[in-house]
C-alpha atoms as a PDB file:
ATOM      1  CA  UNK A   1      93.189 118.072 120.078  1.00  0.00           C
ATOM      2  CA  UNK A   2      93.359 115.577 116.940  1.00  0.00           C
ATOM      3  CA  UNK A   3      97.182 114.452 116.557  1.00  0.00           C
ATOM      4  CA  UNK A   4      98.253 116.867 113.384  1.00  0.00           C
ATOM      5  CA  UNK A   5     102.076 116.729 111.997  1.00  0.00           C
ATOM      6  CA  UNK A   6     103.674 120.398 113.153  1.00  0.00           C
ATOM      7  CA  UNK A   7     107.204 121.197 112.913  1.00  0.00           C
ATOM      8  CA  UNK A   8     108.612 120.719 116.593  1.00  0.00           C
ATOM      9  CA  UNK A   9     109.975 124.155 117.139  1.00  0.00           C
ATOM     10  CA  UNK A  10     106.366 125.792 116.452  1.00  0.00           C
ATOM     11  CA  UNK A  11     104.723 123.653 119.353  1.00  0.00           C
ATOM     12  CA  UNK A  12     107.170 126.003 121.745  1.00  0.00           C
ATOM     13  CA  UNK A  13     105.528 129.081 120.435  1.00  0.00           C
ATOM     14  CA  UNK A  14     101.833 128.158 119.696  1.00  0.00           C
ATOM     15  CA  UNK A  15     102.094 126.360 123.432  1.00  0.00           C
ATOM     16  CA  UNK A  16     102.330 130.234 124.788  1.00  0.00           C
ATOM     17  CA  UNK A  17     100.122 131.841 123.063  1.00  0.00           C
ATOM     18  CA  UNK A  18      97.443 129.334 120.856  1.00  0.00           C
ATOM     19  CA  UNK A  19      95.842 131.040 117.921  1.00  0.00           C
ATOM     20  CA  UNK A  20      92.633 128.559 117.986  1.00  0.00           C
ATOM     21  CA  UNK A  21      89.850 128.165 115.666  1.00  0.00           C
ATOM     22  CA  UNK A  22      87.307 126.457 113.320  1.00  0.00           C
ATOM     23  CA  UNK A  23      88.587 122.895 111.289  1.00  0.00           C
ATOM     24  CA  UNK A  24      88.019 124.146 107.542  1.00  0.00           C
ATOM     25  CA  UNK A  25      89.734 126.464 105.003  1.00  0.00           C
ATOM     26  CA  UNK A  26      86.560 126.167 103.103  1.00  0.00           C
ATOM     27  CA  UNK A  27      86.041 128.170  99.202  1.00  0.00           C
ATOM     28  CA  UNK A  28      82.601 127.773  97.882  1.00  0.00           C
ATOM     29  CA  UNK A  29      81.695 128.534  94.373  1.00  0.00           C
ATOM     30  CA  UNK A  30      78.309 128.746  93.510  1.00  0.00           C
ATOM     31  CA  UNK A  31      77.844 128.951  89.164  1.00  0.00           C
ATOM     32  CA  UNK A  32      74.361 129.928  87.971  1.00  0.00           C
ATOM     33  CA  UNK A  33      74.968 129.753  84.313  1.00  0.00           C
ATOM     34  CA  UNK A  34      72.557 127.044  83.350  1.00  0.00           C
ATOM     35  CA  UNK A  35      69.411 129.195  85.308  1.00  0.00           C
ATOM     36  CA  UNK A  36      67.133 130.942  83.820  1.00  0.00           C
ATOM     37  CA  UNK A  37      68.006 134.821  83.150  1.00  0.00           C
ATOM     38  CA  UNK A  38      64.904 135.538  84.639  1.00  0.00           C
ATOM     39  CA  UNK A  39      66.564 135.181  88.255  1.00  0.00           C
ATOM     40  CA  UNK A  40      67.976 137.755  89.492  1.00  0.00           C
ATOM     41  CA  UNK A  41      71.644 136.515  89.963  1.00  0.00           C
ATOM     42  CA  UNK A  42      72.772 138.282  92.953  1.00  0.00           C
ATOM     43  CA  UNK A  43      70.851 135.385  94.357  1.00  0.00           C
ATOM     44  CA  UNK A  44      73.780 133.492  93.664  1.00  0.00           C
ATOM     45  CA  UNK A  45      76.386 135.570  95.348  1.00  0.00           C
ATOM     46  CA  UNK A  46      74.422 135.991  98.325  1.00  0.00           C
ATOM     47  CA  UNK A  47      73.826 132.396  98.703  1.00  0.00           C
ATOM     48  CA  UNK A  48      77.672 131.604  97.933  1.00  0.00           C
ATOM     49  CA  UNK A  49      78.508 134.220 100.431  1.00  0.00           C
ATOM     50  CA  UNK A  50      76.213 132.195 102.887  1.00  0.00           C
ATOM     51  CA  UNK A  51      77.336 128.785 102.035  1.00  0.00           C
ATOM     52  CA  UNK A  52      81.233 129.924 103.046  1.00  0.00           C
ATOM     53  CA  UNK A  53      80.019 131.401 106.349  1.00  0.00           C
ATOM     54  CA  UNK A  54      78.126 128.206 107.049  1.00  0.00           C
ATOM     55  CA  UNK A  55      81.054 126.319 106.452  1.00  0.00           C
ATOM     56  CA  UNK A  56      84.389 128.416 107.612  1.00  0.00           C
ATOM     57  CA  UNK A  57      82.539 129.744 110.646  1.00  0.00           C
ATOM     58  CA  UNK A  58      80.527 126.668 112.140  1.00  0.00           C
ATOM     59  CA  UNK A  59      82.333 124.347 114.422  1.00  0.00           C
ATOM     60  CA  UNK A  60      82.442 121.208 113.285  1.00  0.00           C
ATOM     61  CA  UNK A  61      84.334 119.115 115.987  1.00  0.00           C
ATOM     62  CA  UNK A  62      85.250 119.746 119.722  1.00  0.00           C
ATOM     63  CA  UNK A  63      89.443 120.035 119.029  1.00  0.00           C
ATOM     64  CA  UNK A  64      91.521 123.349 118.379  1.00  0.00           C
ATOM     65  CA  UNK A  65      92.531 124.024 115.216  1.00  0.00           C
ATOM     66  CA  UNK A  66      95.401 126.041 114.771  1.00  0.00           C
ATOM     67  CA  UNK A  67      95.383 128.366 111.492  1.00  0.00           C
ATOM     68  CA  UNK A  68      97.744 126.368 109.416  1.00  0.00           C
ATOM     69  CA  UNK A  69      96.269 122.784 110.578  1.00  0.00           C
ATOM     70  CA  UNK A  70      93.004 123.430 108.534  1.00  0.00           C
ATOM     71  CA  UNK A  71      91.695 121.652 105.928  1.00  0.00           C
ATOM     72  CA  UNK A  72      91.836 123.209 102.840  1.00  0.00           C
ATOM     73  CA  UNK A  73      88.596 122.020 100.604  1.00  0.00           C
ATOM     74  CA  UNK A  74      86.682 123.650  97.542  1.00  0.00           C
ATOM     75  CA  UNK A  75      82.671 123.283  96.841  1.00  0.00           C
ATOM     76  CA  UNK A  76      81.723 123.881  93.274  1.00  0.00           C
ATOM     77  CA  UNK A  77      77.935 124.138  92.938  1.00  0.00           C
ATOM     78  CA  UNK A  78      76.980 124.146  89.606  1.00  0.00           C
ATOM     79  CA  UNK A  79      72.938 125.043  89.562  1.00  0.00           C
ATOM     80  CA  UNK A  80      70.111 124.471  86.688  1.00  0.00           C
ATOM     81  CA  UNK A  81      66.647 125.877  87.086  1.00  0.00           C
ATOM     82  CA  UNK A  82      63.492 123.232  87.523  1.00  0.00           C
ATOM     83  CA  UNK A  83      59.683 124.479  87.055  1.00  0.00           C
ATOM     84  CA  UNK A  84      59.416 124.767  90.997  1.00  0.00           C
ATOM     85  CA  UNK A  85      59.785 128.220  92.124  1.00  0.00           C
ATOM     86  CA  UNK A  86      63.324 128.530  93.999  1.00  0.00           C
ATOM     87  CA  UNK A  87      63.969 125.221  93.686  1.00  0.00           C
ATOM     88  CA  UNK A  88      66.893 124.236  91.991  1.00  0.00           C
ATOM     89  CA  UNK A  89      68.587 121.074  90.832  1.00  0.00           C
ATOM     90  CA  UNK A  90      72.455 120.740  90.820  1.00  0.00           C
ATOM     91  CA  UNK A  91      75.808 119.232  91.133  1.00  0.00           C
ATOM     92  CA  UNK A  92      78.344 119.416  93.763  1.00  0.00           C
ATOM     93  CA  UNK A  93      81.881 119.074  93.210  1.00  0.00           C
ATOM     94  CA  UNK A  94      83.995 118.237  96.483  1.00  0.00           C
ATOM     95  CA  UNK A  95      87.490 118.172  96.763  1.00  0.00           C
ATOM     96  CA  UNK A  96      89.707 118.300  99.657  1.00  0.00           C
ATOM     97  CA  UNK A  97      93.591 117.858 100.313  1.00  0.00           C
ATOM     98  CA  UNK A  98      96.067 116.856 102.795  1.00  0.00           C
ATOM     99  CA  UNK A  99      99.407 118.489 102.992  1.00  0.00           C
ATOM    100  CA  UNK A 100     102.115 116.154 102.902  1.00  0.00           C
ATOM    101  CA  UNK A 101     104.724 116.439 105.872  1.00  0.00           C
ATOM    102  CA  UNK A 102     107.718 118.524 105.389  1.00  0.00           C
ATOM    103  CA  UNK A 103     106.842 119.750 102.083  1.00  0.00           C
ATOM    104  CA  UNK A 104     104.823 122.442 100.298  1.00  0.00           C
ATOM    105  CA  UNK A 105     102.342 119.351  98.541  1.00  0.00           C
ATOM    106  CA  UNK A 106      98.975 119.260  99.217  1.00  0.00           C
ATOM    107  CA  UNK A 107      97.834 115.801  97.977  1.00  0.00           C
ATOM    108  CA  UNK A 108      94.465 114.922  97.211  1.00  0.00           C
ATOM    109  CA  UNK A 109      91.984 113.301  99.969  1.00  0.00           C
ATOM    110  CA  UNK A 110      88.747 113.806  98.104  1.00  0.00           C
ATOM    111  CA  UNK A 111      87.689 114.275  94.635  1.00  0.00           C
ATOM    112  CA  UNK A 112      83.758 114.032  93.959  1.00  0.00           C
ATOM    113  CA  UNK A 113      81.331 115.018  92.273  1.00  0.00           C
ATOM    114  CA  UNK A 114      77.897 114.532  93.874  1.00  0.00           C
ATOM    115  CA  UNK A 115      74.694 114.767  90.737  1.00  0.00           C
ATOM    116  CA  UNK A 116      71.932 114.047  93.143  1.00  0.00           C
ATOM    117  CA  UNK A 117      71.004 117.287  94.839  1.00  0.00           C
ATOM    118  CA  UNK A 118      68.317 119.427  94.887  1.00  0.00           C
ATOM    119  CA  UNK A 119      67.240 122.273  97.457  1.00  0.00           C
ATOM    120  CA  UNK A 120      65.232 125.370  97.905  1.00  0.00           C
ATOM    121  CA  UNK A 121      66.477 128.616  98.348  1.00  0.00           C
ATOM    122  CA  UNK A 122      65.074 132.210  99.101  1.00  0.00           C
ATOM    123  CA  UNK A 123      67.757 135.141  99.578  1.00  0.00           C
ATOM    124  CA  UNK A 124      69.088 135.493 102.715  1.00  0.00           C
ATOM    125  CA  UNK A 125      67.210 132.923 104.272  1.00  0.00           C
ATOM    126  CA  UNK A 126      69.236 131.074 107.108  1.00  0.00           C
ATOM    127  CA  UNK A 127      71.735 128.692 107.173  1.00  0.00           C
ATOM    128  CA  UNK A 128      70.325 126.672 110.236  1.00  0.00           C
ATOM    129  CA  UNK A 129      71.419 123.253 110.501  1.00  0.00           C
ATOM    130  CA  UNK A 130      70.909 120.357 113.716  1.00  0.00           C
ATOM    131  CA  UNK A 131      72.532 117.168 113.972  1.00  0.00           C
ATOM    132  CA  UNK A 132      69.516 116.275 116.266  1.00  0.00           C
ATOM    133  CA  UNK A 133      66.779 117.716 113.486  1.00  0.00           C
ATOM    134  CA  UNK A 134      68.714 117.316 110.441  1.00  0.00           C
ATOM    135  CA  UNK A 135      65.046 117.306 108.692  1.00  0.00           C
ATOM    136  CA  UNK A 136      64.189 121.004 109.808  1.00  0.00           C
ATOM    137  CA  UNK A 137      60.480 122.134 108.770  1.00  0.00           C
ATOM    138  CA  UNK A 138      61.099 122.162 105.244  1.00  0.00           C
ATOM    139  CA  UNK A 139      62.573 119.454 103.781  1.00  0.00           C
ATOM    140  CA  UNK A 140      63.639 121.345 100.107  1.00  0.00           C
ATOM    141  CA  UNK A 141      65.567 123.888 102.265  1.00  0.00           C
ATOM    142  CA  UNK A 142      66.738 121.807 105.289  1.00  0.00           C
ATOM    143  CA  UNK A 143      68.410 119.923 102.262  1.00  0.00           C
ATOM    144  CA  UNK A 144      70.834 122.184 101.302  1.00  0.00           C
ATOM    145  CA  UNK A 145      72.608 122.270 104.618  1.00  0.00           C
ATOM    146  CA  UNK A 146      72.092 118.461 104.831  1.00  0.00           C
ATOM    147  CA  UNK A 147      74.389 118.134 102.057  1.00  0.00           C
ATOM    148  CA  UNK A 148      77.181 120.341 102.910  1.00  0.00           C
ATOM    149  CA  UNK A 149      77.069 119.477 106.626  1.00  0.00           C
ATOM    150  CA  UNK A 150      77.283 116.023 105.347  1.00  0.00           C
ATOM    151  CA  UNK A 151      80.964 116.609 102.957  1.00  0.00           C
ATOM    152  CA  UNK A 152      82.313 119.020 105.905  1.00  0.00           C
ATOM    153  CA  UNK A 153      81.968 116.049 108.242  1.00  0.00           C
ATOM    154  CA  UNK A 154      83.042 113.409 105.680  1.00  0.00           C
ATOM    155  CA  UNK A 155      86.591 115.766 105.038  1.00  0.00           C
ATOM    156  CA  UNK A 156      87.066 116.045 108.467  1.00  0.00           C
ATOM    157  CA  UNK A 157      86.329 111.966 108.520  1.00  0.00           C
ATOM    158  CA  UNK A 158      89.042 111.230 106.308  1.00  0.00           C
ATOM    159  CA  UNK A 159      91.569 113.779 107.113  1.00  0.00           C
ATOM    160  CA  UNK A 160      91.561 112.358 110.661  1.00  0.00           C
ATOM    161  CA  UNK A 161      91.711 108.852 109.146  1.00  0.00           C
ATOM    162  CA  UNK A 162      95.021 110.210 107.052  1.00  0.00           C
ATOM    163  CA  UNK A 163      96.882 111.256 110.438  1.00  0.00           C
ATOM    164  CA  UNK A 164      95.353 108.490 112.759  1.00  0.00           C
ATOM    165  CA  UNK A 165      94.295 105.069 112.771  1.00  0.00           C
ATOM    166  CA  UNK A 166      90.657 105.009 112.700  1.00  0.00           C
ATOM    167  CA  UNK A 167      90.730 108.457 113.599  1.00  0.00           C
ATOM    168  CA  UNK A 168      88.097 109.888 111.910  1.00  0.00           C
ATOM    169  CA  UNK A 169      85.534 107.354 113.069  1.00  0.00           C
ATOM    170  CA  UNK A 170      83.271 110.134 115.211  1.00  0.00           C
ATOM    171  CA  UNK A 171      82.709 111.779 112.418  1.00  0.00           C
ATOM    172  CA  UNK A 172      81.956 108.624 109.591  1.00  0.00           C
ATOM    173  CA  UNK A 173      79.186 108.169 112.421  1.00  0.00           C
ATOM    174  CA  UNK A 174      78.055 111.708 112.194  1.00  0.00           C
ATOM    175  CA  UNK A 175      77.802 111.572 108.364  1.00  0.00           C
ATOM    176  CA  UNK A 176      75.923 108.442 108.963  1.00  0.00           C
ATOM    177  CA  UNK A 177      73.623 110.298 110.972  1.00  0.00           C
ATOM    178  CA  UNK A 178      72.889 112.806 108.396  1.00  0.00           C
ATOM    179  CA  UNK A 179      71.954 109.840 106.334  1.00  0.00           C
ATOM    180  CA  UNK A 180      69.532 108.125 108.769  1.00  0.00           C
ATOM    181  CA  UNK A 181      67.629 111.486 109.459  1.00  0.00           C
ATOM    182  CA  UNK A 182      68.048 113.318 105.718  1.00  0.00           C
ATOM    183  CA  UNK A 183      65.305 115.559 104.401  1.00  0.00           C
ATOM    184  CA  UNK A 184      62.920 113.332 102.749  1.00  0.00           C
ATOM    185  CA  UNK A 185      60.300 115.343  99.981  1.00  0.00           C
ATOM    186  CA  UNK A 186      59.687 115.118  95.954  1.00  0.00           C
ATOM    187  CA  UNK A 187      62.943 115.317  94.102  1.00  0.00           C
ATOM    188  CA  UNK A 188      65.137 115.008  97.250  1.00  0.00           C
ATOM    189  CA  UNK A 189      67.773 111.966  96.239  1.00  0.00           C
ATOM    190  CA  UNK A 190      70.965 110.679  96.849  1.00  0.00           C
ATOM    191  CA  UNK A 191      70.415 109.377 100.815  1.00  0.00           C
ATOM    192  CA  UNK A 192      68.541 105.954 100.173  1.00  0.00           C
ATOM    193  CA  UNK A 193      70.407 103.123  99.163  1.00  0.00           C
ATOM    194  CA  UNK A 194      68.264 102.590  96.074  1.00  0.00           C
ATOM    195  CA  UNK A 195      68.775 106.310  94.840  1.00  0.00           C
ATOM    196  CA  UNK A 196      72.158 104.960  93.517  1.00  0.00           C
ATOM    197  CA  UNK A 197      74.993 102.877  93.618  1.00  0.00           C
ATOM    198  CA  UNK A 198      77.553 105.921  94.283  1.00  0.00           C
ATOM    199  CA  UNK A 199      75.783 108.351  96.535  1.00  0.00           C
ATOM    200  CA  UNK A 200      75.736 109.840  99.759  1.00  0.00           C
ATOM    201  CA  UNK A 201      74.209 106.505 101.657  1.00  0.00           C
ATOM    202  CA  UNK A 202      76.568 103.874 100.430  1.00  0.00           C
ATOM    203  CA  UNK A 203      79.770 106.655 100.557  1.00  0.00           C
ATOM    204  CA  UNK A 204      79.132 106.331 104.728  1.00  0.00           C
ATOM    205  CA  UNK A 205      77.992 102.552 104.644  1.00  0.00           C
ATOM    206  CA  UNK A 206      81.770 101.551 103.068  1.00  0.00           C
ATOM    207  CA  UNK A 207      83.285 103.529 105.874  1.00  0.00           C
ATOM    208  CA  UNK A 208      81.395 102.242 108.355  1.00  0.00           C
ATOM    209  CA  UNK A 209      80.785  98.500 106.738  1.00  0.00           C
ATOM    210  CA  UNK A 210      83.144  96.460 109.670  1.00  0.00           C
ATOM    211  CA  UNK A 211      83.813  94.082 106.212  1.00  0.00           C
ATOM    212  CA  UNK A 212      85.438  96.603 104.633  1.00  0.00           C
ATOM    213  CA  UNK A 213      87.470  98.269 107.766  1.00  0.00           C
ATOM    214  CA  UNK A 214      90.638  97.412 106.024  1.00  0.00           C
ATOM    215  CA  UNK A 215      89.916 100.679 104.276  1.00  0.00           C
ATOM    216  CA  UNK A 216      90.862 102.831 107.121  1.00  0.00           C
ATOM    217  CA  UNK A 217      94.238 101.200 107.487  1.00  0.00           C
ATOM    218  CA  UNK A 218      94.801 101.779 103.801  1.00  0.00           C
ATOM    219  CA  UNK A 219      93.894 105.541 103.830  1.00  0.00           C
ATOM    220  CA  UNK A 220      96.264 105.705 107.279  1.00  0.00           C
ATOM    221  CA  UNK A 221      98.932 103.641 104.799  1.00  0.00           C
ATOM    222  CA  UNK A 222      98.678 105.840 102.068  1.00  0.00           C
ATOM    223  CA  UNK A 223      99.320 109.174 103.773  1.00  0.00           C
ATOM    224  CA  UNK A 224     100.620 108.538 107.075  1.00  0.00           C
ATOM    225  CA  UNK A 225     103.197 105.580 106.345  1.00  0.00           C
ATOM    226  CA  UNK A 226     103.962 106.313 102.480  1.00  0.00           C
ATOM    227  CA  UNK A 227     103.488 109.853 101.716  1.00  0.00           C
ATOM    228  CA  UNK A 228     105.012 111.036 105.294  1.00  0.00           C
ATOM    229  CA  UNK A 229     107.847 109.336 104.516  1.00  0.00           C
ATOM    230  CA  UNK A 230     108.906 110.312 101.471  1.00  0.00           C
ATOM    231  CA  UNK A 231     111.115 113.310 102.512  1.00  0.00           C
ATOM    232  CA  UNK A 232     113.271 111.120 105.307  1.00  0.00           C
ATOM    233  CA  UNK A 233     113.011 107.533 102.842  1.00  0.00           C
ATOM    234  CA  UNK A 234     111.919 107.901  99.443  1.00  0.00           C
ATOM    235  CA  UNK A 235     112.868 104.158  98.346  1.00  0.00           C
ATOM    236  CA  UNK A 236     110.578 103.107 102.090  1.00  0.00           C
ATOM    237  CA  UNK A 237     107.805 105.904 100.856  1.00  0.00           C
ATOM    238  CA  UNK A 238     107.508 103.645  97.932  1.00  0.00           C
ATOM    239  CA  UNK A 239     107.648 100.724  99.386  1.00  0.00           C
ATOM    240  CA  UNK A 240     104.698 100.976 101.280  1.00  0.00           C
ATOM    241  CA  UNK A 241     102.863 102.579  98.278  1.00  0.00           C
ATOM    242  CA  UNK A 242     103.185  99.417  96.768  1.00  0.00           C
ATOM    243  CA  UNK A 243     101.928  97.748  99.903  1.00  0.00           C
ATOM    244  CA  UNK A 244      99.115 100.317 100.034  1.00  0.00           C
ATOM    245  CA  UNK A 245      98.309  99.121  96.549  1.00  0.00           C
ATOM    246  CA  UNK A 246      98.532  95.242  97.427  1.00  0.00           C
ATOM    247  CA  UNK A 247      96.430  96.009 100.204  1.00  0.00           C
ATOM    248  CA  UNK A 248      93.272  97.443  97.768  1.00  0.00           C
ATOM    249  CA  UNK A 249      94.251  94.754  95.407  1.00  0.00           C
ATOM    250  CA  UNK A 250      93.026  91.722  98.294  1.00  0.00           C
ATOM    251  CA  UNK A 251      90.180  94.275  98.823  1.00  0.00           C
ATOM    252  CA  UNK A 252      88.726  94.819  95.849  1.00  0.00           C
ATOM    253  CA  UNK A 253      88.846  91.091  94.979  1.00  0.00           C
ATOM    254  CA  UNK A 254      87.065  90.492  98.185  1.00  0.00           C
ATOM    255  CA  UNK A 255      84.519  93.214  97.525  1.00  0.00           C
ATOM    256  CA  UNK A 256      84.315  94.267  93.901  1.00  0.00           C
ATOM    257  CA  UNK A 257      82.650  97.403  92.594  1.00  0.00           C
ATOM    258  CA  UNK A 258      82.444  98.808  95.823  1.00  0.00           C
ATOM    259  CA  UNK A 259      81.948 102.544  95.951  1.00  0.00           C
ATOM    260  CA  UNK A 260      84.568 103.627  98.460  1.00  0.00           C
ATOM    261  CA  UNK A 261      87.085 102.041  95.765  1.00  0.00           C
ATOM    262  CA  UNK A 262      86.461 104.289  93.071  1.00  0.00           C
ATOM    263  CA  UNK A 263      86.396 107.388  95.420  1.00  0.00           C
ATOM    264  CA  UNK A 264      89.891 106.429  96.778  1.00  0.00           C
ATOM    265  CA  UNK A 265      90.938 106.744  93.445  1.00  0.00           C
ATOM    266  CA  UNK A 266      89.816 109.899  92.170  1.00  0.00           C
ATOM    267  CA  UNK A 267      92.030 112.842  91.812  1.00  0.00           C
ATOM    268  CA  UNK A 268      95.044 110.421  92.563  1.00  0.00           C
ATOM    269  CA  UNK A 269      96.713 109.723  88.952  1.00  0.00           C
ATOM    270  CA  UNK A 270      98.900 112.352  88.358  1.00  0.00           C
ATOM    271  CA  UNK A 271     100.693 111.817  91.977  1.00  0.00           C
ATOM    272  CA  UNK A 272     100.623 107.805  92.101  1.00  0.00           C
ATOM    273  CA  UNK A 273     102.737 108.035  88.523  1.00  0.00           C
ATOM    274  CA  UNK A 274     105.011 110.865  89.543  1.00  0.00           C
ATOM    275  CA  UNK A 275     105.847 108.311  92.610  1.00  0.00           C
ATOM    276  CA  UNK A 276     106.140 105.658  90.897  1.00  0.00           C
ATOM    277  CA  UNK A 277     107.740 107.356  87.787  1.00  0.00           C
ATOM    278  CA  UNK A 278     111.362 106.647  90.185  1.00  0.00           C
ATOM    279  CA  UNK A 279     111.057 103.370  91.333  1.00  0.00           C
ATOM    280  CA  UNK A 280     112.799 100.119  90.244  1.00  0.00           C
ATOM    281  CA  UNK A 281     111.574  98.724  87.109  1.00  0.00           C
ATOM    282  CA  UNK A 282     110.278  95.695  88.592  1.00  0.00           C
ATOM    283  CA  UNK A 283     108.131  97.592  91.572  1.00  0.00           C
ATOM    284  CA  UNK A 284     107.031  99.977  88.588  1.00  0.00           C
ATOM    285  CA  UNK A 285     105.245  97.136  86.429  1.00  0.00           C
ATOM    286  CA  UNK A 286     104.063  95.964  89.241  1.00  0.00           C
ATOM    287  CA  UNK A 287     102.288  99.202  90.389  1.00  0.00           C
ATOM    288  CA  UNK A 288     101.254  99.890  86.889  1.00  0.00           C
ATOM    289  CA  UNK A 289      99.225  96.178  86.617  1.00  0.00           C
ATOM    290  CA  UNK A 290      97.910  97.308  90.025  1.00  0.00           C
ATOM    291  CA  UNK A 291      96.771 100.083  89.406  1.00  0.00           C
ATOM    292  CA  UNK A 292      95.142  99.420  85.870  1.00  0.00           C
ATOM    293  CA  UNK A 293      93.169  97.044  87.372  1.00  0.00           C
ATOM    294  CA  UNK A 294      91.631  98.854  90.382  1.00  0.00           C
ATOM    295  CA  UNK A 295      91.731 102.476  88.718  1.00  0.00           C
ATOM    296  CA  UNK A 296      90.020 101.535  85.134  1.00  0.00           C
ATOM    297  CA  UNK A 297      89.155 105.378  84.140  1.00  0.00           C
ATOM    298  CA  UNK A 298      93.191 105.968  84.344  1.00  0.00           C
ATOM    299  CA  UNK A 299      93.897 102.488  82.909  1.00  0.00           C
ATOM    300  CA  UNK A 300      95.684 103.914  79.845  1.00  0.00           C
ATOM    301  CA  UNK A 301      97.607 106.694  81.275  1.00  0.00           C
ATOM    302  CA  UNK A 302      99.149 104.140  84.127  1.00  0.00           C
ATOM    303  CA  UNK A 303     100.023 101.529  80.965  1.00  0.00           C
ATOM    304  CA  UNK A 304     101.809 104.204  78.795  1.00  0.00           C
ATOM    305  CA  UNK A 305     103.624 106.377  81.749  1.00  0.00           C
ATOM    306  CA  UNK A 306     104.577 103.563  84.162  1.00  0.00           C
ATOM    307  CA  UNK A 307     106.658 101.454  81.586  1.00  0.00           C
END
């Protein structure tokens, strides 16, 4: 089983008698506003019914996962018609969290929004996915579980990276494999490195680029060393948030405009100023020149709350 943080006295009781189970605490939400009222829309439900089955009920990895050691993650689908017959175009918001150790905070480990899908779906059809024929027959349907087997294994990926050192490396390489084998057809996008600059392909690529391995010591930093911390060491949580931030600093002028740098950084505002909001003045303008520089679409909140 992956090493997860568990209060000691809990070991003794889930040791004689485990409660086992499946890695995600999944909540798909499929909207169909933007389709055509000529579809019938209990389409929709049926397929967001499917979607959470495919993702709560699959097994994703070979550990255990006790019922309060899953990873909590949403899936916002937001679909729009096209002229193709059940064919839809859409955008997938991921997000996923991490809860931080000895407290009720769940802080954020992913916050994306993915705008280069497209799939094909009949009611009830079924929600078959291989990692060996990730293709399927038909590439417009095979695509839809593509993509969301892809994000399941990417949380997984970089929740194990947040408890372990390189822990989540299996599963960067089963993402990757996802990529190398993805449904290929008119319309399909978002798994070739010239689809984009921020997309599915270059997302795995970072975290598997050896140049850029620092990365997984930063995401181990940020939540293992700093955010772990906080409730024995505040002042030493800090601390190493501010080393965490160094650390990307030497990165990003190493490797700028990167993709895995802006994704590190999304949905991670609000809780890097409430952490810094109580430090020293001089480690606060020094976080704050940080962190305008390698989170530009927060530039202006980090310059006016961090003074």
């Amino acid at each position: 089983m992956k090493y997860r943080i568990i209060i000691p006295i809990l070991l003794i009781v889930v040791t004689s008698s485990p409660i086992v189970g499946q890695e995600l605490n999944a909540r798909v939400t499929v909207n169909s506003s933007r389709v055509s009222n000529t579809i019938n829309k209990k389409v929709f439900q049926t397929l967001q019914n499917a979607l959470n089955t495919f993702l709560n009920n699959r097994k994703w990895t070979t550990d255990n996962f006790l019922p309060n050691e899953k990873i909590d993650c949403n899936f916002l689908l937001n679909l729009q018609s096209t002229e193709e017959v059940n064919v839809y175009s859409a955008s997938l918001t991921i997000q996923a969290a991490r809860p931080v150790f000895n407290s009720t905070y769940l802080s954020p480990i992913i916050n994306f929004q993915d705008e280069d899908f497209s799939f094909k779906y009949l009611e009830f059809q079924q929600m078959e996915f291989n990692d060996n024929r990730v293709g399927g027959s038909d590439p417009n349907i095979s695509n839809l579980t593509a993509v969301f087997a892809y994000y399941a294994y990417m949380i997984i990926a970089f929740d194990y990276d947040s408890y372990s050192l390189k822990g989540g490396s299996a599963y960067f390489q089963k993402a990757q494999n996802i990529v190398n084998n993805a449904p290929e057809g008119r319309g399909i996008s978002g798994w070739k490195a010239f689809d984009g600059i921020r997309n599915r392909y270059w997302l795995a690529e970072n975290m598997l680029n050896s140049r850029y391995a620092i990365m997984h010591d930063i995401y181990y930093n940020y939540y293992r060393m700093a955010f772990d911390k906080m409730y024995e060491d505040e002042n030493a949580g800090r601390a190493e948030m501010l080393n965490v931030l160094n650390l990307l600093s030497s990165f990003n002028s190493d490797n700028p405009n990167t993709m895995i740098n802006q994704f590190f950084f999304q949905g991670k505002a609000n809780e890097l100023i409430k952490l810094f909001s109580k430090s020293p003045q001089q480690d606060k303008g020094r976080a704050s020149e940080l962190l305008q520089k390698l989170d530009l679409t927060n530039a202006g909140r980090y310059k006016n709350e961090l003074k």
